[in-house]
C-alpha atoms as a PDB file:
ATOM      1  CA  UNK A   1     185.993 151.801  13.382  1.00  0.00           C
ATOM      2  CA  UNK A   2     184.067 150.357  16.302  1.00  0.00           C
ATOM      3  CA  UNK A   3     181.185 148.310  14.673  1.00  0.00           C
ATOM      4  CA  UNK A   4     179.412 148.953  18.124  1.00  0.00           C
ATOM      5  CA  UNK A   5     179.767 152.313  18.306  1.00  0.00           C
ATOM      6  CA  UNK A   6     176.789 154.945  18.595  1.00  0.00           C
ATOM      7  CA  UNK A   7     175.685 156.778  15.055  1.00  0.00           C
ATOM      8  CA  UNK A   8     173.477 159.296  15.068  1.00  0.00           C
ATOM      9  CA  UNK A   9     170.066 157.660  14.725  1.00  0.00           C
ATOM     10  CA  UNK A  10     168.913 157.735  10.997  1.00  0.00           C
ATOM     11  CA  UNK A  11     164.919 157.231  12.136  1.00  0.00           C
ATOM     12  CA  UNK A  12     162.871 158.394  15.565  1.00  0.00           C
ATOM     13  CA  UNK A  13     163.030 155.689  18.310  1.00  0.00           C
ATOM     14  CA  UNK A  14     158.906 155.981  18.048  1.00  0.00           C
ATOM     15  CA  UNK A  15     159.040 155.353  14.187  1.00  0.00           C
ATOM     16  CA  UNK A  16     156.898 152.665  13.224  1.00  0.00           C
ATOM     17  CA  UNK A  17     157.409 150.568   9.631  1.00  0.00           C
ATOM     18  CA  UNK A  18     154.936 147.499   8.343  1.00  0.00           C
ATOM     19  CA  UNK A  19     158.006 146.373   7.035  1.00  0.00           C
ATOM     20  CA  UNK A  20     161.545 145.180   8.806  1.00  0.00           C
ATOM     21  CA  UNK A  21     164.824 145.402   7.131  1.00  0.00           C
ATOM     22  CA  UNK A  22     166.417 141.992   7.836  1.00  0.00           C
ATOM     23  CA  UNK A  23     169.563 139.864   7.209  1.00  0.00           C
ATOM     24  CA  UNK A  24     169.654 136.574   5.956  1.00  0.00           C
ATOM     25  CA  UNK A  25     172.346 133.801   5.246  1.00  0.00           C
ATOM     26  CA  UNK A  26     171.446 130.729   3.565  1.00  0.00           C
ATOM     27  CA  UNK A  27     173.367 127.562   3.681  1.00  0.00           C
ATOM     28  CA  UNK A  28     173.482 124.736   0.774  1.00  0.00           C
ATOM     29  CA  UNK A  29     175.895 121.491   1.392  1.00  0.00           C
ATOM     30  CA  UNK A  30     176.794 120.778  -2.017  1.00  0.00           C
ATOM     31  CA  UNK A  31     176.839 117.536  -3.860  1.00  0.00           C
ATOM     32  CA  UNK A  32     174.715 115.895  -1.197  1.00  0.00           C
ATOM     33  CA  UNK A  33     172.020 115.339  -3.835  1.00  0.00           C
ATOM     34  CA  UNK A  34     174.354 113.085  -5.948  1.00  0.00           C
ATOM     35  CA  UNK A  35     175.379 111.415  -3.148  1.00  0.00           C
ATOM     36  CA  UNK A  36     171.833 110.874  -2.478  1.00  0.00           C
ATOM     37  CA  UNK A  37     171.045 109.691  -6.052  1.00  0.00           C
ATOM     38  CA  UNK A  38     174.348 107.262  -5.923  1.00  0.00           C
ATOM     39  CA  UNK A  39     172.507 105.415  -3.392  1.00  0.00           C
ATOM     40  CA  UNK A  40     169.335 105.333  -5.871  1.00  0.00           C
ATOM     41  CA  UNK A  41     167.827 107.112  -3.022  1.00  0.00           C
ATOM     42  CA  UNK A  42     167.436 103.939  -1.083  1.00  0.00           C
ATOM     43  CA  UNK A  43     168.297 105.035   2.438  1.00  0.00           C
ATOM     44  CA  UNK A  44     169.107 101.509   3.102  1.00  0.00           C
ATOM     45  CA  UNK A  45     172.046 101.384   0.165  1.00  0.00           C
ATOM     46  CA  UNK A  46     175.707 101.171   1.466  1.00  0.00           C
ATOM     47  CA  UNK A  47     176.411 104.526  -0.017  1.00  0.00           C
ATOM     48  CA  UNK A  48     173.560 105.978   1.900  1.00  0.00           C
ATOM     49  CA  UNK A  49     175.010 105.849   5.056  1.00  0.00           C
ATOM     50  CA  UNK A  50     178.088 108.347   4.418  1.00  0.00           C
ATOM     51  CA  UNK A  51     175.461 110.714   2.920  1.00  0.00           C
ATOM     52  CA  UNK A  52     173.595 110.360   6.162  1.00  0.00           C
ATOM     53  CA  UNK A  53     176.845 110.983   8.700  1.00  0.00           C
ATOM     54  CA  UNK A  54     177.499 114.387   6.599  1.00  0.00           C
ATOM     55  CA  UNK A  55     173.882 115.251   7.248  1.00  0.00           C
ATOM     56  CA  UNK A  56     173.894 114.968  10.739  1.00  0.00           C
ATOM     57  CA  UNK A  57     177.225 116.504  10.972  1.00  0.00           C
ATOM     58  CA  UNK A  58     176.163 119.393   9.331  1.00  0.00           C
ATOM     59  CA  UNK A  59     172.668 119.697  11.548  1.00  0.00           C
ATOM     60  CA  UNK A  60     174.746 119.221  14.206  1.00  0.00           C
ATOM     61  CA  UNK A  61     177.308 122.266  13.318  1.00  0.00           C
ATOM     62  CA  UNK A  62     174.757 124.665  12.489  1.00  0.00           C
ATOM     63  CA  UNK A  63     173.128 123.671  15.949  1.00  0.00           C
ATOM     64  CA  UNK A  64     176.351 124.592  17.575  1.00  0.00           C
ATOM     65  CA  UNK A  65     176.335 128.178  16.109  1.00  0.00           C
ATOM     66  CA  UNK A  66     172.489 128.757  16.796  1.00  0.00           C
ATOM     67  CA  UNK A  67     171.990 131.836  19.270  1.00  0.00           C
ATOM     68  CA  UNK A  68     169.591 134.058  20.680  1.00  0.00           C
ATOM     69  CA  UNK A  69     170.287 136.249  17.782  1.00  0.00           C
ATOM     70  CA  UNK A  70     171.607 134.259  14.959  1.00  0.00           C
ATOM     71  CA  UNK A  71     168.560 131.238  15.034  1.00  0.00           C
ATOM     72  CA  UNK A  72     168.623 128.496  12.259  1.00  0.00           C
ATOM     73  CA  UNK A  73     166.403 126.549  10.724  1.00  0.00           C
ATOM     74  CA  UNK A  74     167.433 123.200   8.682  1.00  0.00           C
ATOM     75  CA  UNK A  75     165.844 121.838   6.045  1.00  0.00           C
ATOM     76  CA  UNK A  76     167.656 118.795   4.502  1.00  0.00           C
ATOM     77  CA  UNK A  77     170.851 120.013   3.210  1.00  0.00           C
ATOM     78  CA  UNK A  78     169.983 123.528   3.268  1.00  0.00           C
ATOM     79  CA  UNK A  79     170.245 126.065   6.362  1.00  0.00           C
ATOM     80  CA  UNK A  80     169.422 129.740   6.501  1.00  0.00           C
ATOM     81  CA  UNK A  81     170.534 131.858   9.759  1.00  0.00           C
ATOM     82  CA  UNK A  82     168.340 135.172  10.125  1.00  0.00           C
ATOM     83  CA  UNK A  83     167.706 138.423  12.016  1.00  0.00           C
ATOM     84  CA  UNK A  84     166.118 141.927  12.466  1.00  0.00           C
ATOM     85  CA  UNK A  85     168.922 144.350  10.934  1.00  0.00           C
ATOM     86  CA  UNK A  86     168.798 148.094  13.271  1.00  0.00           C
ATOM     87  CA  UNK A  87     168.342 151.331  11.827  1.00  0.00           C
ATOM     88  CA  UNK A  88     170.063 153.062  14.441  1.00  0.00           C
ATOM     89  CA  UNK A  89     173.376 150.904  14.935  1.00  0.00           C
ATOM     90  CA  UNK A  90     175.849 148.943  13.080  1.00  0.00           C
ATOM     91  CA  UNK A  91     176.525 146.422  15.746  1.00  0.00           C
ATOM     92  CA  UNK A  92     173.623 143.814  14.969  1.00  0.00           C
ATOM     93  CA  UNK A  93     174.989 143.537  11.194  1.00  0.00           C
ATOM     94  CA  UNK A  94     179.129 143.223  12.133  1.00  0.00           C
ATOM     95  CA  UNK A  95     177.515 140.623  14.592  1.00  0.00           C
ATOM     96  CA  UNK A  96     175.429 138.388  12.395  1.00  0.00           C
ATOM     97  CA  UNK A  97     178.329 138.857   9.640  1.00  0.00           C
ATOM     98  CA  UNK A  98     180.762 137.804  11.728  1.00  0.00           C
ATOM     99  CA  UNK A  99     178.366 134.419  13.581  1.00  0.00           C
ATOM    100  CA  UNK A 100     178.232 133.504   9.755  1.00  0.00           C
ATOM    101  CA  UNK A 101     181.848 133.828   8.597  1.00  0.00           C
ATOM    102  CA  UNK A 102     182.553 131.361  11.359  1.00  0.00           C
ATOM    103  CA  UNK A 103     179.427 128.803  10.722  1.00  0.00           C
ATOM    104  CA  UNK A 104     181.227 128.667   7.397  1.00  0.00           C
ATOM    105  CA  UNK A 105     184.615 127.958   8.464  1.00  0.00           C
ATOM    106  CA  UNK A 106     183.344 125.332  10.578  1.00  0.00           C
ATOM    107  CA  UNK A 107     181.934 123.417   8.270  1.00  0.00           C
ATOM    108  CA  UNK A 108     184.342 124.325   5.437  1.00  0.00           C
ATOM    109  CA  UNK A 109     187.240 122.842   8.389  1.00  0.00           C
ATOM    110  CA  UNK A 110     184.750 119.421   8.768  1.00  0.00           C
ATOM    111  CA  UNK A 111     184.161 119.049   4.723  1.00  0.00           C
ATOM    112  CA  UNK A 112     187.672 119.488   3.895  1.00  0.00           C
ATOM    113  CA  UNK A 113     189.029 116.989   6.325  1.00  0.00           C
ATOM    114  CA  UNK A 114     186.642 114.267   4.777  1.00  0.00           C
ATOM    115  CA  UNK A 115     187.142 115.455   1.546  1.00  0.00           C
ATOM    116  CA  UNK A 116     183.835 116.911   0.542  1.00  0.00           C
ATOM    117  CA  UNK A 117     182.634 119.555  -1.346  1.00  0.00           C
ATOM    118  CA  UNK A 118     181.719 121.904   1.206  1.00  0.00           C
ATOM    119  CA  UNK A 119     178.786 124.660   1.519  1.00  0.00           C
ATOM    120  CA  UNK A 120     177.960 127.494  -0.144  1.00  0.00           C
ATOM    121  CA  UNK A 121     177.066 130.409   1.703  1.00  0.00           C
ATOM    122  CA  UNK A 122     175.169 133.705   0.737  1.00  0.00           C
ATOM    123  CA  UNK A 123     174.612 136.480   2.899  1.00  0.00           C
ATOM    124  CA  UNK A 124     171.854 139.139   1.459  1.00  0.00           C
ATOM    125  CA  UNK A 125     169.690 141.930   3.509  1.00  0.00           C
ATOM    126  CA  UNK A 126     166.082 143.537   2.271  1.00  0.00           C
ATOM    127  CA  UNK A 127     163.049 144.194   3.701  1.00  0.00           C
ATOM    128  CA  UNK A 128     160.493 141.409   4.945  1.00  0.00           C
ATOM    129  CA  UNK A 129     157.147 142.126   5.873  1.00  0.00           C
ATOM    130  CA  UNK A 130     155.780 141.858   9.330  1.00  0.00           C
ATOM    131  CA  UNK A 131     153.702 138.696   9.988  1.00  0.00           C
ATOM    132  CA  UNK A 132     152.526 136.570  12.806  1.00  0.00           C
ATOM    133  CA  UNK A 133     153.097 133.121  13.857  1.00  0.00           C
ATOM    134  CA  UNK A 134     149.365 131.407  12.483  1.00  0.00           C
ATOM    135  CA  UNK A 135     150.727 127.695  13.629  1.00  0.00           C
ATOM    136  CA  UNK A 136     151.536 128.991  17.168  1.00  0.00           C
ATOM    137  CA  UNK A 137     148.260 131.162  17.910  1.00  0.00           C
ATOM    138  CA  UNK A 138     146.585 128.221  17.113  1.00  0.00           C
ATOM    139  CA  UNK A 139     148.193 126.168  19.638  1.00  0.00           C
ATOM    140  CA  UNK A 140     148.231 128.797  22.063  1.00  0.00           C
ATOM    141  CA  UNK A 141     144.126 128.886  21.451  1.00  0.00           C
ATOM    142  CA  UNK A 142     144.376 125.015  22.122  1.00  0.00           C
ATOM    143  CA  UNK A 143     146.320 125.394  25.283  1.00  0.00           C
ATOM    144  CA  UNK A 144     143.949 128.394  26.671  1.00  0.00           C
ATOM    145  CA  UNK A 145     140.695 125.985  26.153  1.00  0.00           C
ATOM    146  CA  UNK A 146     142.709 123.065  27.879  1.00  0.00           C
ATOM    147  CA  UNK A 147     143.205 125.409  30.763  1.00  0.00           C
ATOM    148  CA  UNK A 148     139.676 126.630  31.017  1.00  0.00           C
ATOM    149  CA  UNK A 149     138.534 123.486  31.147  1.00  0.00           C
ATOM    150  CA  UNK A 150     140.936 122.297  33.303  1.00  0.00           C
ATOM    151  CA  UNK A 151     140.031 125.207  36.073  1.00  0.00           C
ATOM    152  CA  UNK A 152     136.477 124.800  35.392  1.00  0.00           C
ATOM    153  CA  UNK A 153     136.365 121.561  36.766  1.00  0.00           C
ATOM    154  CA  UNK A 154     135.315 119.820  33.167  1.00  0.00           C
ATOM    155  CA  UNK A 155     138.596 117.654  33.436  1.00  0.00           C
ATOM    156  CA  UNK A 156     141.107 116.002  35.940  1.00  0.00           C
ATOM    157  CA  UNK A 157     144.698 116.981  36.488  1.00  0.00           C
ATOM    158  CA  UNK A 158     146.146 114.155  34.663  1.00  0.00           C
ATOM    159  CA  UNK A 159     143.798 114.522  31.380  1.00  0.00           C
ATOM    160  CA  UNK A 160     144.842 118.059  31.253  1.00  0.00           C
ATOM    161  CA  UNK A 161     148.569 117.164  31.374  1.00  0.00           C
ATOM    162  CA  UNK A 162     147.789 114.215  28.814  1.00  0.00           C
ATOM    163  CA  UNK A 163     146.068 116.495  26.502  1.00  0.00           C
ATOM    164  CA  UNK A 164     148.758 119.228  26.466  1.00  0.00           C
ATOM    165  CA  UNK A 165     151.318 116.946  25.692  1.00  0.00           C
ATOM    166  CA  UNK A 166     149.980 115.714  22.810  1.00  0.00           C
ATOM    167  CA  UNK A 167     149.634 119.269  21.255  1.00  0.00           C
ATOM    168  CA  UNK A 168     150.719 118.833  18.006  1.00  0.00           C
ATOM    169  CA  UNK A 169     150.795 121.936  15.444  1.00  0.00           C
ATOM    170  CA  UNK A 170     149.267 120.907  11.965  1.00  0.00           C
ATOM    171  CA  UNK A 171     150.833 124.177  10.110  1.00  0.00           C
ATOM    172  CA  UNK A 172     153.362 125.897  11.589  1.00  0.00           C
ATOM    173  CA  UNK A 173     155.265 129.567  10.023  1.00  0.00           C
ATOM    174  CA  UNK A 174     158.586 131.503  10.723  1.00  0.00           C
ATOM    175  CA  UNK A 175     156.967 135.046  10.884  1.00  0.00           C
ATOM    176  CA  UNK A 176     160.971 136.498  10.091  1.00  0.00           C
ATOM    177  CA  UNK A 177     161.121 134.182   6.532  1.00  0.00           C
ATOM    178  CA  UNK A 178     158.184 135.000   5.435  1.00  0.00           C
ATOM    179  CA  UNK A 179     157.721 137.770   2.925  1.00  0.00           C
ATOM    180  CA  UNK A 180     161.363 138.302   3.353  1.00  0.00           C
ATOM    181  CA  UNK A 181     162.852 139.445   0.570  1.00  0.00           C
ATOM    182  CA  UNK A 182     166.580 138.797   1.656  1.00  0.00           C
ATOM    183  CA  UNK A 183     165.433 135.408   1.943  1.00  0.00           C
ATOM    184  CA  UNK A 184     164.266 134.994  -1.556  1.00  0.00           C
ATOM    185  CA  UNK A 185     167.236 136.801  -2.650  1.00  0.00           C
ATOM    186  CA  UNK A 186     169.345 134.788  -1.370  1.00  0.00           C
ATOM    187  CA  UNK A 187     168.190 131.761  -2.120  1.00  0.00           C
ATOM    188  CA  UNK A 188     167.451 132.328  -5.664  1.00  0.00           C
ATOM    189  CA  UNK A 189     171.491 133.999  -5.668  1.00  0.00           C
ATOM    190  CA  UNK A 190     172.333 130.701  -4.151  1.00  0.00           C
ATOM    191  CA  UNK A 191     170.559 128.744  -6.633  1.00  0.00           C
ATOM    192  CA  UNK A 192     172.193 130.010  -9.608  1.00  0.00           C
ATOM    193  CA  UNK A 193     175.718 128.564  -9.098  1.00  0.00           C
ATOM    194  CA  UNK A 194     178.223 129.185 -11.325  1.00  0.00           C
ATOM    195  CA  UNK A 195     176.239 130.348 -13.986  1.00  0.00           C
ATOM    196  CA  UNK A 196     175.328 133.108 -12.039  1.00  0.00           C
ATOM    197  CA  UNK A 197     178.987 133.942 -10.638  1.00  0.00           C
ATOM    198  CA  UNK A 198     178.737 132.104  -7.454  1.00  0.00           C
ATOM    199  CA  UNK A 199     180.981 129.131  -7.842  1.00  0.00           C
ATOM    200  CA  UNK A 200     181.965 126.884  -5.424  1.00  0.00           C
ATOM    201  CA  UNK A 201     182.008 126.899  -1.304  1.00  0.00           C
ATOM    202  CA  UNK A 202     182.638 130.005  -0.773  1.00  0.00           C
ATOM    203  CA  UNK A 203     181.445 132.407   1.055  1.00  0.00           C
ATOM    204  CA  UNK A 204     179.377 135.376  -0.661  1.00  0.00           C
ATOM    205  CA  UNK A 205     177.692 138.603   0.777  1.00  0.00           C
ATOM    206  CA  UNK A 206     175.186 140.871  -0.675  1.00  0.00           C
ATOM    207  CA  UNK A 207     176.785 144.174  -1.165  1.00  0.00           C
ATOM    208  CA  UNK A 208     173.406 146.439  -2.322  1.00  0.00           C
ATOM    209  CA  UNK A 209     172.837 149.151   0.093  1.00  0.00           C
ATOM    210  CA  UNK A 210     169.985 149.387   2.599  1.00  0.00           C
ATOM    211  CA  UNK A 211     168.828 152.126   5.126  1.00  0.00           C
ATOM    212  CA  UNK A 212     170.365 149.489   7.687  1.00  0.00           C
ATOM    213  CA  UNK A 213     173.379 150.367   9.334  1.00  0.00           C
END
């Protein structure tokens, strides 16, 4: 079947939620912590520096597969890919699905020819709750004062442009991580390793069923 083909539409068009359902897929390089703690955790130790090239080899694969919609954020050795699911298609899920299958295999491809232990990947949908983006409203708020200012005559050309490039953001959010329950479940899935059945670098989806097609 067609992943992109039409389905009759499970909610109205004008149907309005406080909640999204949403699709997450988190990303842990494994082992990088002991080679971390080989090193003493002395960035400076010879066996820091392979620990280091894997790092920036992974940033720099996830960065590869980063879209419009499949963003990333990194944290360390950890990535998570996420999006908005639709109620009224199936083509956003086979899409993000697939955009993660292949971030795997990319990096499985790169560990394997280095001989590393590769990532584990988990795949999980739920609902997250809709938010706003506190960290850029404020800076917004920053940028409209500079402006006014700037138009009132209170400041030169070249202030203004000094000023708004040093607009820094003391607290910044992802609105679509927060309160999202994929997220936490599949982090905490993640987490548990083999004791919890997920062993390895493999690849593992969430299989519960959610009003998303």
């Amino acid at each position: 079947m067609n992943p992109s083909a039409k389905h009759s539409p499970l909610v109205r068009k004008s149907a309005s939620f406080p909640f999204q359902i949403a699709v997450v897929c988190w990303i842990d390089l494994l082992g990088y912590g002991a080679m971390i703690a080989e090193a003493d955790f002395n960035p400076l130790h010879p066996k820091a520096s392979e620990a280091m090239q894997r790092l920036r080899r992974f940033h720099a694969i996830v960065a590869s597969h980063s879209f419009r919609h499949f963003p990333t954020l990194v944290m360390n050795e950890g990535a998570v890919a996420y999006r908005d699911l639709s109620l009224r298609s199936r083509g956003p899920t086979f899409d993000f699905l697939m955009r993660a299958w292949n971030l795997f295999n990319n990096i499985k491809d790169d560990e394997t020819a280095r001989g590393l232990p590769g990532a584990r990947v988990v795949l999980a949908t739920g609902f997250r709750m809709r938010g706003r983006r506190a960290g850029m409203d404020a800076t917004a708020a920053h940028f409209r004062s500079l402006m006014r200012r700037y138009q009132d005559g209170e400041i030169a050309a070249e202030q203004a442009m000094r000023e708004a490039a040093s607009i820094r953001q003391p607290f910044d959010i992802i609105p679509h991580l927060q309160a999202n329950f994929a997220f936490s479940k599949a982090y905490v899935a993640e987490s548990s390793g083999t004791k919890g059945g997920l062993a390895g670098a493999n690849f593992f989806v969430d299989l519960t069923q959610s009003c998303a097609r």
